[in-house]
PDB file of N, CA and C in Angstrom:
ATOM      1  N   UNK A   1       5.335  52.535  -2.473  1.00  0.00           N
ATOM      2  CA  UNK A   1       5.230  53.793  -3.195  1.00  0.00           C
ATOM      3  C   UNK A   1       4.016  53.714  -4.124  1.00  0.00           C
ATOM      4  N   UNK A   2       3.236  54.948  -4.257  1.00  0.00           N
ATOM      5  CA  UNK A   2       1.693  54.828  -4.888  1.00  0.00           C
ATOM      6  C   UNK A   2       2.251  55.481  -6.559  1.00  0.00           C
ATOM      7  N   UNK A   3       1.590  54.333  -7.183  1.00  0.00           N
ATOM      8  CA  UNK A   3       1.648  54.174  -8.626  1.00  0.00           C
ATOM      9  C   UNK A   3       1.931  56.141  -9.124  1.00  0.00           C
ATOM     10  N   UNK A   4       1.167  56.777  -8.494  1.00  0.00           N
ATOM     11  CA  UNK A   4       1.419  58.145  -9.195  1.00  0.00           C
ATOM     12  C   UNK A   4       2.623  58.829  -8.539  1.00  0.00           C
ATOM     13  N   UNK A   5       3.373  58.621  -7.512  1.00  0.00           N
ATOM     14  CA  UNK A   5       4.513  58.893  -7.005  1.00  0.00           C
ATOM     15  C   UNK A   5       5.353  58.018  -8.041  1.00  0.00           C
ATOM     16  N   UNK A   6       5.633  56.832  -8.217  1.00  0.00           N
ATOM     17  CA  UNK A   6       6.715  56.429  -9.057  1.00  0.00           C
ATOM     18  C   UNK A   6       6.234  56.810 -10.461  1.00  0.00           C
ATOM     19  N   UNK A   7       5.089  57.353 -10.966  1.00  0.00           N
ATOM     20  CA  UNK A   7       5.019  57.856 -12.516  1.00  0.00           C
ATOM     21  C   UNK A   7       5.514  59.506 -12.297  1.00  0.00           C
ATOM     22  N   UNK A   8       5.565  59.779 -10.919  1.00  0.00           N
ATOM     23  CA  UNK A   8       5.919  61.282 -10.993  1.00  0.00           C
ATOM     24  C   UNK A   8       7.546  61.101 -11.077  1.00  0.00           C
ATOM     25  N   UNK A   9       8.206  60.373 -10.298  1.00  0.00           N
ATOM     26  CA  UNK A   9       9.974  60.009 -10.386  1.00  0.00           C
ATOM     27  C   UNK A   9      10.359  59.691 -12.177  1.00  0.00           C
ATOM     28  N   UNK A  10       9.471  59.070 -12.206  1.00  0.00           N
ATOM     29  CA  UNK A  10      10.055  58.093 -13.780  1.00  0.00           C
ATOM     30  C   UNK A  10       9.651  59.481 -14.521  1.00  0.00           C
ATOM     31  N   UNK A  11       9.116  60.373 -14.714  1.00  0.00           N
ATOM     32  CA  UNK A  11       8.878  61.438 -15.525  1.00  0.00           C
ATOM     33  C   UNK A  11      10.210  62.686 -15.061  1.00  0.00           C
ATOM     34  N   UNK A  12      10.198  62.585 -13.841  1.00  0.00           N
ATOM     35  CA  UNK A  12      11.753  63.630 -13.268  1.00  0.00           C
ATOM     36  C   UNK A  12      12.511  62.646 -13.977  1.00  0.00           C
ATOM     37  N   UNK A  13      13.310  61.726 -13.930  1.00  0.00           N
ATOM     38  CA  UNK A  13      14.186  61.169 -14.384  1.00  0.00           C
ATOM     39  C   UNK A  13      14.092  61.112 -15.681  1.00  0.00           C
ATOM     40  N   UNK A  14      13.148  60.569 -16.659  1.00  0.00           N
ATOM     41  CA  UNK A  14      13.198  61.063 -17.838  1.00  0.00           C
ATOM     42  C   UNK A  14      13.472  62.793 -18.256  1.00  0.00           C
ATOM     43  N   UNK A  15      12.869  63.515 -17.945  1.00  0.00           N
ATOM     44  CA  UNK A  15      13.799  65.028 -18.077  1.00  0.00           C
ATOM     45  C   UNK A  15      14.841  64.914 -18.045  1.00  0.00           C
ATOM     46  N   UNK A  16      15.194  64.621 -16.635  1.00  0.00           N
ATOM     47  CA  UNK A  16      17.082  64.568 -16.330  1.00  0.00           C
ATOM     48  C   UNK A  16      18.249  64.018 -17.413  1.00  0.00           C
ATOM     49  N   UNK A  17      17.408  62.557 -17.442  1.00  0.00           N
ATOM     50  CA  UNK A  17      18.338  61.842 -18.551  1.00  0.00           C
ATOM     51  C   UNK A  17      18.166  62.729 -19.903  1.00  0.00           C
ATOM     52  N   UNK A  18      17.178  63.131 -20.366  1.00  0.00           N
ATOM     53  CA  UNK A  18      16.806  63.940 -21.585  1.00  0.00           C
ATOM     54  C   UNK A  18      17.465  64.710 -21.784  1.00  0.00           C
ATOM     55  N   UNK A  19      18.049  65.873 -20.730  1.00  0.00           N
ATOM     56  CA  UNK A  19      18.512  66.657 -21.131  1.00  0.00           C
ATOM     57  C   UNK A  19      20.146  66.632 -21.456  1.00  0.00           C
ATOM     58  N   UNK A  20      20.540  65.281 -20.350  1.00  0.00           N
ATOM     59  CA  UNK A  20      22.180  64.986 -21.309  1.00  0.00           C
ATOM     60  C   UNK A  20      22.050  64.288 -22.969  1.00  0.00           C
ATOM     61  N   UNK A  21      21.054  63.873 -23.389  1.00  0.00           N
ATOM     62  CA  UNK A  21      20.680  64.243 -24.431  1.00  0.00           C
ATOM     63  C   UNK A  21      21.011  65.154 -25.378  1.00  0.00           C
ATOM     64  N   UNK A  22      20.688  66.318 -24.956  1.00  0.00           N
ATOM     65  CA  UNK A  22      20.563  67.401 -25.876  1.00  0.00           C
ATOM     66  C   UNK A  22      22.125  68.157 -25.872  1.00  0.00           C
ATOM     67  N   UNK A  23      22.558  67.971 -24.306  1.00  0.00           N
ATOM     68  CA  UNK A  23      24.326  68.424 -24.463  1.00  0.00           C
ATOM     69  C   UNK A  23      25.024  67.338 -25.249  1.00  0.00           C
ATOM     70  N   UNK A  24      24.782  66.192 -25.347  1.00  0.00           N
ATOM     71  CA  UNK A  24      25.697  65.138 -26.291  1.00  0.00           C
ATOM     72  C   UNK A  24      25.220  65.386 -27.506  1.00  0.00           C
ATOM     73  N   UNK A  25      24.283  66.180 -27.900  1.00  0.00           N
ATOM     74  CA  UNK A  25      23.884  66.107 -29.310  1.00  0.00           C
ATOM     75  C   UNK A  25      24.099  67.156 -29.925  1.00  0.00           C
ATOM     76  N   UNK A  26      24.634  68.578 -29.186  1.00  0.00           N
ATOM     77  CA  UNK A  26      25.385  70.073 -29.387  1.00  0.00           C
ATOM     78  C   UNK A  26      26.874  69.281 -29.692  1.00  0.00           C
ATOM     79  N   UNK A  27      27.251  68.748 -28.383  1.00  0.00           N
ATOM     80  CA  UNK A  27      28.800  68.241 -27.960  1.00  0.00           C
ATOM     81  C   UNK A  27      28.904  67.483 -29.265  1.00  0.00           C
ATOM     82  N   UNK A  28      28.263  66.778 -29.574  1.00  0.00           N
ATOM     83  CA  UNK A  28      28.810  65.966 -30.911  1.00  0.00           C
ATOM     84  C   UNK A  28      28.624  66.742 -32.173  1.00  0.00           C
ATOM     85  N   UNK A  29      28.128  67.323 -32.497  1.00  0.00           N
ATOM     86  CA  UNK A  29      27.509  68.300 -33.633  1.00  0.00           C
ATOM     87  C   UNK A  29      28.618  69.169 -33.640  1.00  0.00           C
ATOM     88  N   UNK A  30      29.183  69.787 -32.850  1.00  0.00           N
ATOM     89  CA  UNK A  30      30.203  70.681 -32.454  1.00  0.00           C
ATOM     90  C   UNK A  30      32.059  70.048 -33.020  1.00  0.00           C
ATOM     91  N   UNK A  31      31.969  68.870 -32.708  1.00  0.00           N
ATOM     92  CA  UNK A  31      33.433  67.570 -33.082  1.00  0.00           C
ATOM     93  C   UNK A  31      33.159  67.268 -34.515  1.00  0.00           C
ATOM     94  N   UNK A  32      31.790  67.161 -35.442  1.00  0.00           N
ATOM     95  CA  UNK A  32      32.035  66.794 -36.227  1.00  0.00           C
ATOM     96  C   UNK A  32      32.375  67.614 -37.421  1.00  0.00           C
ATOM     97  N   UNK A  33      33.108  67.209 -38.417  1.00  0.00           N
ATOM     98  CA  UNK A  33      32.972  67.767 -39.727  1.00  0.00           C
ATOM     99  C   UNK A  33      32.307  68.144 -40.138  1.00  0.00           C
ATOM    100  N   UNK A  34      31.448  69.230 -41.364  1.00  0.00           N
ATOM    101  CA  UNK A  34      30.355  69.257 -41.730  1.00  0.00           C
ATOM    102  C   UNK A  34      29.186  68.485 -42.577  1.00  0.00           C
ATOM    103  N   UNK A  35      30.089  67.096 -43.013  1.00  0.00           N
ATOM    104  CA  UNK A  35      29.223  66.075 -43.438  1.00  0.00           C
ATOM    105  C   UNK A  35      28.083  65.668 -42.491  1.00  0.00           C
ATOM    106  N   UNK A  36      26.739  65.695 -43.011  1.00  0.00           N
ATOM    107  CA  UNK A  36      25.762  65.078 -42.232  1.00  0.00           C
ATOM    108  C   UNK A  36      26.145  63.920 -41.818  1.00  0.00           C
ATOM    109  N   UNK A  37      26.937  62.838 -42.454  1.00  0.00           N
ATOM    110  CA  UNK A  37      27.181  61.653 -42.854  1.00  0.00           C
ATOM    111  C   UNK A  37      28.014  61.240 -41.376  1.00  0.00           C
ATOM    112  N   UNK A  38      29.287  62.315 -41.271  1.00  0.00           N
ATOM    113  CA  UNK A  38      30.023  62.521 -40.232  1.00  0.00           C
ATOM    114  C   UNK A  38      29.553  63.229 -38.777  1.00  0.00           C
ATOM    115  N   UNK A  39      28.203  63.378 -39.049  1.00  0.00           N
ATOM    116  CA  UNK A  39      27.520  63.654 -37.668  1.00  0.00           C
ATOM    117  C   UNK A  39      26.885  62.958 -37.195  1.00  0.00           C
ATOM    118  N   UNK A  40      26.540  62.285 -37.688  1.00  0.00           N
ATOM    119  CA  UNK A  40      25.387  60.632 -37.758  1.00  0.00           C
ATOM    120  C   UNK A  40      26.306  59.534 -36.774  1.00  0.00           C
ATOM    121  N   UNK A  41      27.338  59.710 -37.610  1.00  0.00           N
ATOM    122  CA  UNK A  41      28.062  59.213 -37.100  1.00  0.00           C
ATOM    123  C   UNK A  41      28.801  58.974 -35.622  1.00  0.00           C
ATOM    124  N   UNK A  42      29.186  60.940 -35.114  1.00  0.00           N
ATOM    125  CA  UNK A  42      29.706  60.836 -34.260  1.00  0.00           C
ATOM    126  C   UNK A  42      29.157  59.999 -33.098  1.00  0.00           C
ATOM    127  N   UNK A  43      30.556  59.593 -32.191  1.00  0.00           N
ATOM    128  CA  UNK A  43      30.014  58.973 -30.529  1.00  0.00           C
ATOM    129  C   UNK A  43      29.188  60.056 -30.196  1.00  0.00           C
ATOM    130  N   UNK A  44      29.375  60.822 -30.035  1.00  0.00           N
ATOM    131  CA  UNK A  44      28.453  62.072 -28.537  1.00  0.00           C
ATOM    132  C   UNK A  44      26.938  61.709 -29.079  1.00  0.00           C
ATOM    133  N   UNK A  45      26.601  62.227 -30.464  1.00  0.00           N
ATOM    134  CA  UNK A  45      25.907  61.993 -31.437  1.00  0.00           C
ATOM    135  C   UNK A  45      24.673  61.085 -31.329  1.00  0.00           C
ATOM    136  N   UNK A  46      25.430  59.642 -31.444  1.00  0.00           N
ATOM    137  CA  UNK A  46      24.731  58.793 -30.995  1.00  0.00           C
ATOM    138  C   UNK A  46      24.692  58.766 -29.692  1.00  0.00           C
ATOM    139  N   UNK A  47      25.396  58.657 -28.979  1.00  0.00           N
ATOM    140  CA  UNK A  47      24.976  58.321 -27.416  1.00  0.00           C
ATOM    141  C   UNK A  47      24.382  59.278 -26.740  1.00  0.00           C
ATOM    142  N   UNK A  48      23.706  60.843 -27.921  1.00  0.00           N
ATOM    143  CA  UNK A  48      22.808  61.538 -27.588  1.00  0.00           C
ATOM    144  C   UNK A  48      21.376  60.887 -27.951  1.00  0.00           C
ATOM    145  N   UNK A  49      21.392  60.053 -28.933  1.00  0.00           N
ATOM    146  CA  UNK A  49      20.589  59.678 -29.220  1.00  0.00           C
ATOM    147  C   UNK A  49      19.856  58.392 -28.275  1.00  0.00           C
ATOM    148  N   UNK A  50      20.441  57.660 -27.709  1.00  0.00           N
ATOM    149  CA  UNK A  50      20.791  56.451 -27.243  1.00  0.00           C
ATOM    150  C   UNK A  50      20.092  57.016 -25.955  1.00  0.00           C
ATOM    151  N   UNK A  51      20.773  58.291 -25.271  1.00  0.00           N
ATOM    152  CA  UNK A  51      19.463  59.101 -24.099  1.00  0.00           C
ATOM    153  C   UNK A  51      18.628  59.211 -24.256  1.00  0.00           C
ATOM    154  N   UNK A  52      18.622  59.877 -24.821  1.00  0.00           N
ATOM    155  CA  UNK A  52      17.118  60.226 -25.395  1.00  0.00           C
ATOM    156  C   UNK A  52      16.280  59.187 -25.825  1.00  0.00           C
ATOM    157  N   UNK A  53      16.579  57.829 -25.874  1.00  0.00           N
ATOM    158  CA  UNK A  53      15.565  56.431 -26.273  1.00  0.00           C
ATOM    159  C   UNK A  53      15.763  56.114 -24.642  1.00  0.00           C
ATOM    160  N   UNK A  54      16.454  56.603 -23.657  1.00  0.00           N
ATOM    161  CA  UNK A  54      16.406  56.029 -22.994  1.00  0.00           C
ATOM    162  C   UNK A  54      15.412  56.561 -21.848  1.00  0.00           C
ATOM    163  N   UNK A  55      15.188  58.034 -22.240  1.00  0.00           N
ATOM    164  CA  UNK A  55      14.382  59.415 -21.624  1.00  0.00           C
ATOM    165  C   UNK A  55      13.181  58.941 -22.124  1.00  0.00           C
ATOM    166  N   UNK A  56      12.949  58.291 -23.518  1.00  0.00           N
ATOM    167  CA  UNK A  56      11.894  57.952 -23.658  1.00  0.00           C
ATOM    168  C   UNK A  56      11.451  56.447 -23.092  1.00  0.00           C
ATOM    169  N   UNK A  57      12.093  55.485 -22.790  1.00  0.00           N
ATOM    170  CA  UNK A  57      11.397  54.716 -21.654  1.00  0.00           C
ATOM    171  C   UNK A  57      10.855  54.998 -20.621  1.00  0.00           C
ATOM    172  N   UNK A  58      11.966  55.296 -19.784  1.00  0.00           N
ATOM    173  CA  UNK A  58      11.492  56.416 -18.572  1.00  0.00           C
ATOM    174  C   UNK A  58      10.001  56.633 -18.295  1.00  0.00           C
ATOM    175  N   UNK A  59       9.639  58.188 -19.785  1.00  0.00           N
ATOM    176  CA  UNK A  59       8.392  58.170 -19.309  1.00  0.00           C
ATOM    177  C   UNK A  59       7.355  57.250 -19.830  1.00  0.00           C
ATOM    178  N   UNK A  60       7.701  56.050 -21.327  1.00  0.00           N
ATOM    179  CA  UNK A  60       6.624  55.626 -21.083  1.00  0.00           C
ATOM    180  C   UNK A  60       5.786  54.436 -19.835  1.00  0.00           C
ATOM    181  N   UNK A  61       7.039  53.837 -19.041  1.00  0.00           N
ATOM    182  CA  UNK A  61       6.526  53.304 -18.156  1.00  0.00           C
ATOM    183  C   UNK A  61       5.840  54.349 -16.783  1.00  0.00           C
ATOM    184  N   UNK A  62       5.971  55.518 -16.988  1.00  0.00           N
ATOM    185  CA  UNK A  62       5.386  56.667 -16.274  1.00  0.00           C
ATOM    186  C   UNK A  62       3.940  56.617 -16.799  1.00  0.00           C
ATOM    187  N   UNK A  63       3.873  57.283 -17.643  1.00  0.00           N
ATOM    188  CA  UNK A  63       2.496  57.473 -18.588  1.00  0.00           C
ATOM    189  C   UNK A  63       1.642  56.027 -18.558  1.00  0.00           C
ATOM    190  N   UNK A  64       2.351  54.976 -18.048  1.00  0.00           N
ATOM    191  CA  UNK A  64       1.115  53.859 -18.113  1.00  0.00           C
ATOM    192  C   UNK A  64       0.583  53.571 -16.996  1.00  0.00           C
ATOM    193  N   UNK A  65       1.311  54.103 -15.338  1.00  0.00           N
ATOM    194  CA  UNK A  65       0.235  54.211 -14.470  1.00  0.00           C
ATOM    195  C   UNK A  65      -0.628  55.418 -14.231  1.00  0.00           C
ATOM    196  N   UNK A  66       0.100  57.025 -15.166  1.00  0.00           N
ATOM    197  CA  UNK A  66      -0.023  58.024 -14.436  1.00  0.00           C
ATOM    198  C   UNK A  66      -1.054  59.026 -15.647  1.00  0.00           C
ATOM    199  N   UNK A  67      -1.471  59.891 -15.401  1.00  0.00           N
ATOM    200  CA  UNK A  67      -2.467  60.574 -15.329  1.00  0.00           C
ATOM    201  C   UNK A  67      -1.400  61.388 -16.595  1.00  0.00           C
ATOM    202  N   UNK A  68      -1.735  61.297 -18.089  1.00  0.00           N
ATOM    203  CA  UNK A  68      -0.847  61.728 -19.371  1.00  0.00           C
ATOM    204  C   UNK A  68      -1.570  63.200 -19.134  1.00  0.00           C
ATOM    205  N   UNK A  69      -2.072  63.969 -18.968  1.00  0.00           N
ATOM    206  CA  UNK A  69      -2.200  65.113 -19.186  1.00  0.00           C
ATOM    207  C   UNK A  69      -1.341  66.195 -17.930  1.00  0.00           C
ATOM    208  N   UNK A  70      -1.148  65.053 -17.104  1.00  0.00           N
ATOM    209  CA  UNK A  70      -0.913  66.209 -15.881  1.00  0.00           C
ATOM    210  C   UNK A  70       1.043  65.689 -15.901  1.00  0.00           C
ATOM    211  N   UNK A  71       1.228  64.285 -16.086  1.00  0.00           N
ATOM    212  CA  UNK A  71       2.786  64.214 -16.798  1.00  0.00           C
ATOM    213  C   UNK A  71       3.577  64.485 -17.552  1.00  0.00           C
ATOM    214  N   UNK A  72       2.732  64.923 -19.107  1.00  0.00           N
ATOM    215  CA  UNK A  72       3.474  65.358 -19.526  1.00  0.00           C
ATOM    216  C   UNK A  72       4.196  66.742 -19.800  1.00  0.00           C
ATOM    217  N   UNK A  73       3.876  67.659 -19.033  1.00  0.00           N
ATOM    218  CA  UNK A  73       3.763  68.914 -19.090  1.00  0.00           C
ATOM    219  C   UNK A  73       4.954  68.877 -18.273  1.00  0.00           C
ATOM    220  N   UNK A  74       5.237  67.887 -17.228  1.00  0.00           N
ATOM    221  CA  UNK A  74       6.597  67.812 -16.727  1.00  0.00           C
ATOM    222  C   UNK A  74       7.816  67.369 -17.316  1.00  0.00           C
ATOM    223  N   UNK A  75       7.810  67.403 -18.612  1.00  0.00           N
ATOM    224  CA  UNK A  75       8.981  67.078 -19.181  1.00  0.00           C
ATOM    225  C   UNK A  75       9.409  68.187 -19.597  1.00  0.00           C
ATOM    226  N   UNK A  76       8.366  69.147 -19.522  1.00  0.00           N
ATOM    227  CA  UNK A  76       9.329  70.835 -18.885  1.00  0.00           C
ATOM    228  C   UNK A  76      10.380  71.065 -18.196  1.00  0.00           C
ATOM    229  N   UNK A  77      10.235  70.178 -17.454  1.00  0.00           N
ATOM    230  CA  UNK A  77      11.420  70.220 -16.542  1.00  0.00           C
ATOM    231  C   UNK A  77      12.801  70.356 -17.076  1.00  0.00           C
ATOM    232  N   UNK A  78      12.726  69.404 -18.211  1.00  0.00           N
ATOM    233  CA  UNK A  78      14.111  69.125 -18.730  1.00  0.00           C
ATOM    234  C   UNK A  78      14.895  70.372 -19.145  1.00  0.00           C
ATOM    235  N   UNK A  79      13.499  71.399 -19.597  1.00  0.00           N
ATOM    236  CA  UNK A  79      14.629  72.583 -19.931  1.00  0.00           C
ATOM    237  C   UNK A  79      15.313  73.280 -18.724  1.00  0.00           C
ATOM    238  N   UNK A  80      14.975  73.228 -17.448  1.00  0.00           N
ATOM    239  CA  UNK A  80      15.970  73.761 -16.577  1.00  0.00           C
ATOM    240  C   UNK A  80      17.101  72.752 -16.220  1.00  0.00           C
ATOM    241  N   UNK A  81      17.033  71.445 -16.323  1.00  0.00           N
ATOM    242  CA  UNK A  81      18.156  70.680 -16.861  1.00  0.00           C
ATOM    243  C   UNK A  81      19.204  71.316 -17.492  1.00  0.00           C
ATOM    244  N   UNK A  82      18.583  71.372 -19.307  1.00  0.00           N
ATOM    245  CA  UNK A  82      19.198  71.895 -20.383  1.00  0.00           C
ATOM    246  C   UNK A  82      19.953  73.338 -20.302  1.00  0.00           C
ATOM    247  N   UNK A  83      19.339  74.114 -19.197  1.00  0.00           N
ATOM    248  CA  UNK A  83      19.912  75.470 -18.945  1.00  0.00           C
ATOM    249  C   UNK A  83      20.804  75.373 -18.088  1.00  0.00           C
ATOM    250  N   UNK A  84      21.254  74.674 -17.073  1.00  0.00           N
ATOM    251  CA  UNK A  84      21.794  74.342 -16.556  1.00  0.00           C
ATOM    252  C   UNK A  84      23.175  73.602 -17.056  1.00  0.00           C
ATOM    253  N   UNK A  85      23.163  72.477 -17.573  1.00  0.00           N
ATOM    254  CA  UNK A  85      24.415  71.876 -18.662  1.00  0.00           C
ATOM    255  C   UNK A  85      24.519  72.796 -19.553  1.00  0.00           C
ATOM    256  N   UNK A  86      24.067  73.529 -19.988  1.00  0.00           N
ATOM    257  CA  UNK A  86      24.371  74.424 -21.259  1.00  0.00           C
ATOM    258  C   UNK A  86      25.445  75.558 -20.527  1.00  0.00           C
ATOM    259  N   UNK A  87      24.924  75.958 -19.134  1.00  0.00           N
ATOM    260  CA  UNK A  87      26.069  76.744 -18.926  1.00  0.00           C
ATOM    261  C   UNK A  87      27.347  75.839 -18.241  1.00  0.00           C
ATOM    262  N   UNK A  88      27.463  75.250 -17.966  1.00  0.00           N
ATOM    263  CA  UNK A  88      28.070  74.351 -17.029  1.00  0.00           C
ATOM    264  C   UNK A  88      29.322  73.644 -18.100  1.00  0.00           C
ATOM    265  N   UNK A  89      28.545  72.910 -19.116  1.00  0.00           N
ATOM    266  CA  UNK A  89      29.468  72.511 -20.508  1.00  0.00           C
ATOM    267  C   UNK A  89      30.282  73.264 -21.287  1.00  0.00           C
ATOM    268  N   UNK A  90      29.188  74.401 -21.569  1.00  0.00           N
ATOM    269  CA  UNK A  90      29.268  75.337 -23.321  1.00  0.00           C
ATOM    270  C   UNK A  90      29.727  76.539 -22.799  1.00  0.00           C
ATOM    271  N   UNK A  91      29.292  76.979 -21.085  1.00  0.00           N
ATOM    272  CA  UNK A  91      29.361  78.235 -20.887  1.00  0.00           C
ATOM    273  C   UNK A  91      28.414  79.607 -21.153  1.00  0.00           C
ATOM    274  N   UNK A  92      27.167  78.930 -21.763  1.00  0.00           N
ATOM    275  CA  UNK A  92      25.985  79.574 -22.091  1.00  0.00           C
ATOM    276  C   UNK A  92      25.737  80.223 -21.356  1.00  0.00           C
ATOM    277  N   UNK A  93      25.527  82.160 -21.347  1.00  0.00           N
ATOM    278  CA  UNK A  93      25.272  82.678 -20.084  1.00  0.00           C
ATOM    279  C   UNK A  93      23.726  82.509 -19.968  1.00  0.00           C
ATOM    280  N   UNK A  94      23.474  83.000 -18.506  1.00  0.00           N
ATOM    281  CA  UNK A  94      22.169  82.877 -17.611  1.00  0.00           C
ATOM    282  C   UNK A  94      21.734  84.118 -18.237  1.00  0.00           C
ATOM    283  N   UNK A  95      20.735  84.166 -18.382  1.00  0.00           N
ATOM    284  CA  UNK A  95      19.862  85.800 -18.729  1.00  0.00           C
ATOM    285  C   UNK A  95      18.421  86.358 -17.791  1.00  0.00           C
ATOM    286  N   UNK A  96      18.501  87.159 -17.743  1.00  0.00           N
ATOM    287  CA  UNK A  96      17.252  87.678 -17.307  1.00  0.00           C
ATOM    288  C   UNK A  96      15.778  86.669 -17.765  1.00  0.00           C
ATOM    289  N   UNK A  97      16.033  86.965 -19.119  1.00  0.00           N
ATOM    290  CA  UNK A  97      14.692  86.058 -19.843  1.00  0.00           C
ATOM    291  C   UNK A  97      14.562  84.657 -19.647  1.00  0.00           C
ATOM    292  N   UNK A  98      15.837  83.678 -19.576  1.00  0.00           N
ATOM    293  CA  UNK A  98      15.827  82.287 -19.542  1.00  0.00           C
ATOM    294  C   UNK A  98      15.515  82.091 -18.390  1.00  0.00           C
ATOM    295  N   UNK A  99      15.767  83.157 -17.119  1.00  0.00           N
ATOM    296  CA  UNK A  99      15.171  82.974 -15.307  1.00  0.00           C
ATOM    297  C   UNK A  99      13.936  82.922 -15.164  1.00  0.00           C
ATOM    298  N   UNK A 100      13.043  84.061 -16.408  1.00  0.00           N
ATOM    299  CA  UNK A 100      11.923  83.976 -16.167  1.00  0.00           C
ATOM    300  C   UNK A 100      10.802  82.989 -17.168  1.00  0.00           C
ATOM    301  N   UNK A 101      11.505  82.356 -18.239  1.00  0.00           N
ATOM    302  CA  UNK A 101      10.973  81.405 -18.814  1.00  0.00           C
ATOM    303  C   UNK A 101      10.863  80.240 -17.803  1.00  0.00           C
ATOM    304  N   UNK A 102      11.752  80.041 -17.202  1.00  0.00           N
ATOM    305  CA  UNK A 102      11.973  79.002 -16.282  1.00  0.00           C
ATOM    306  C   UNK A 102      11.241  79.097 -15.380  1.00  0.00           C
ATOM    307  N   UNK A 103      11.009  80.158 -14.757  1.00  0.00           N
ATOM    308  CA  UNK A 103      10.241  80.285 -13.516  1.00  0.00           C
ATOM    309  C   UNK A 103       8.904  79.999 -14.010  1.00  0.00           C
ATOM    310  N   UNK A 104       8.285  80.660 -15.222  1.00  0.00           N
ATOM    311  CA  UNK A 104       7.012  79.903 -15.957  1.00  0.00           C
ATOM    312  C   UNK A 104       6.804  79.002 -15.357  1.00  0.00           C
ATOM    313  N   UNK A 105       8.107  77.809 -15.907  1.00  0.00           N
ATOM    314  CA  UNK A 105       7.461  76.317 -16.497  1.00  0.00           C
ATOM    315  C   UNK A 105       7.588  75.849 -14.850  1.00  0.00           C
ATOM    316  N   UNK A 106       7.963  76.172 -13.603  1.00  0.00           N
ATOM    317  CA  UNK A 106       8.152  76.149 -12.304  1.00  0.00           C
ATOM    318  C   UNK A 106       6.607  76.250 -11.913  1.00  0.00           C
ATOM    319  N   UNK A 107       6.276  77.431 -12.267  1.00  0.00           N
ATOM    320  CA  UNK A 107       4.847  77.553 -11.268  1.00  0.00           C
ATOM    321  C   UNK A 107       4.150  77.177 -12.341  1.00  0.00           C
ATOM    322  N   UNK A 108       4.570  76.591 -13.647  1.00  0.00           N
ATOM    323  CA  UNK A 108       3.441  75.838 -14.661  1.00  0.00           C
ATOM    324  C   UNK A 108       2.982  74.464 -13.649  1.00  0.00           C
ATOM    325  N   UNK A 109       4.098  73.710 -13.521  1.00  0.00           N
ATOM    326  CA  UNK A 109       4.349  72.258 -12.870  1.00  0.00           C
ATOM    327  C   UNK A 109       3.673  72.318 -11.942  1.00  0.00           C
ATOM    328  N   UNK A 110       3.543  73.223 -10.586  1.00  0.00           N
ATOM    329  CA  UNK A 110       3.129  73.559  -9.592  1.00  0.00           C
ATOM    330  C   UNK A 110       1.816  73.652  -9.873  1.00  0.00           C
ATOM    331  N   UNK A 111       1.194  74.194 -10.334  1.00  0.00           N
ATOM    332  CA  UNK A 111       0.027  74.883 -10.797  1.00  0.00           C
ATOM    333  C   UNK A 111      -1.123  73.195 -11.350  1.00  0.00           C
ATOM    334  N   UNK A 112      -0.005  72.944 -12.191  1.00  0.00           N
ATOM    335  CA  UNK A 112      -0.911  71.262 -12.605  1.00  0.00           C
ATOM    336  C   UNK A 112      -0.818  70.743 -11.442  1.00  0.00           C
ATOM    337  N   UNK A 113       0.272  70.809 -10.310  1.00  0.00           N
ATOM    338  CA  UNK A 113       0.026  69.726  -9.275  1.00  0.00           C
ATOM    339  C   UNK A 113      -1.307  70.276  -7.895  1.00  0.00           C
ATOM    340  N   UNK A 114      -1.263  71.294  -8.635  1.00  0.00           N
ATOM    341  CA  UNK A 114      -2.059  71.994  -7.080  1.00  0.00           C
ATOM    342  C   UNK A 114      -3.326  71.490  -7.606  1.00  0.00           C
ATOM    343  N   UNK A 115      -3.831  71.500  -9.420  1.00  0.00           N
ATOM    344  CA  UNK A 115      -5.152  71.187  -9.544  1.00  0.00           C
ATOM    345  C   UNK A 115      -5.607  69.772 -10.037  1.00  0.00           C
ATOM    346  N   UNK A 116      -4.902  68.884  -8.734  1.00  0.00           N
ATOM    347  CA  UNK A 116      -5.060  67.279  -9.515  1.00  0.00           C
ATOM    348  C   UNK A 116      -5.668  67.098  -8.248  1.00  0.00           C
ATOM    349  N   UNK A 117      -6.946  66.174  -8.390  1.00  0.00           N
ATOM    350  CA  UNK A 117      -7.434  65.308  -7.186  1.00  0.00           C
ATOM    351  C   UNK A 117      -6.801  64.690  -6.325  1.00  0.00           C
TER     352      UNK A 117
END
């Protein structure tokens, strides 16, 4: 596999993991009390946090074979992740606007890949 194919996976997978991230970090925010102290605290909380260090490995072993201007723009991705668990978890409805934000960052991704050597 050529160094910019596995920096393109390790950057999808960082999104992916990223965005259970952001549902463990609603999901825990949501269980706790209103002490900051008691949100810090919570499991979801941390083990939102704990993704998200782990989303950030991911891409930096991405970013050290791969081309940082045209990778990172793919961690866009994560928000159709995030839209996705958000309805799936929370029940967040789908909207007109979030289809077409999304579709943006779709033919954004596309668009960087069509103009790379």
């Amino acid at each position: 596999m050529s160094a910019t194919m596995s920096s393109i996976l390790l950057v999808l997978l960082a999104s992916f993991v990223g965005s259970f991230g952001a549902v463990l970090l609603k999901s825990g925010s949501m269980r706790a009390s209103g002490t900051p102290l008691s949100m810090i605290l919570n499991p979801r909380v941390i083990a939102g946090c704990v993704t998200y260090v782990l989303s950030s490995v991911f891409f930096i072993l991405a970013v050290r074979q791969g081309e940082l201007s045209f990778l990172y723009p793919m961690i866009a991705l994560g928000y159709v992740w995030t839209m996705l668990w958000s309805k799936l978890v929370f029940g967040e409805p789908f909207t007109k606007n979030k289809f077409v934000g999304i579709g943006l960052i779709l033919v954004g991704v596309a668009l960087l890949n069509l103009g790379r050597k």
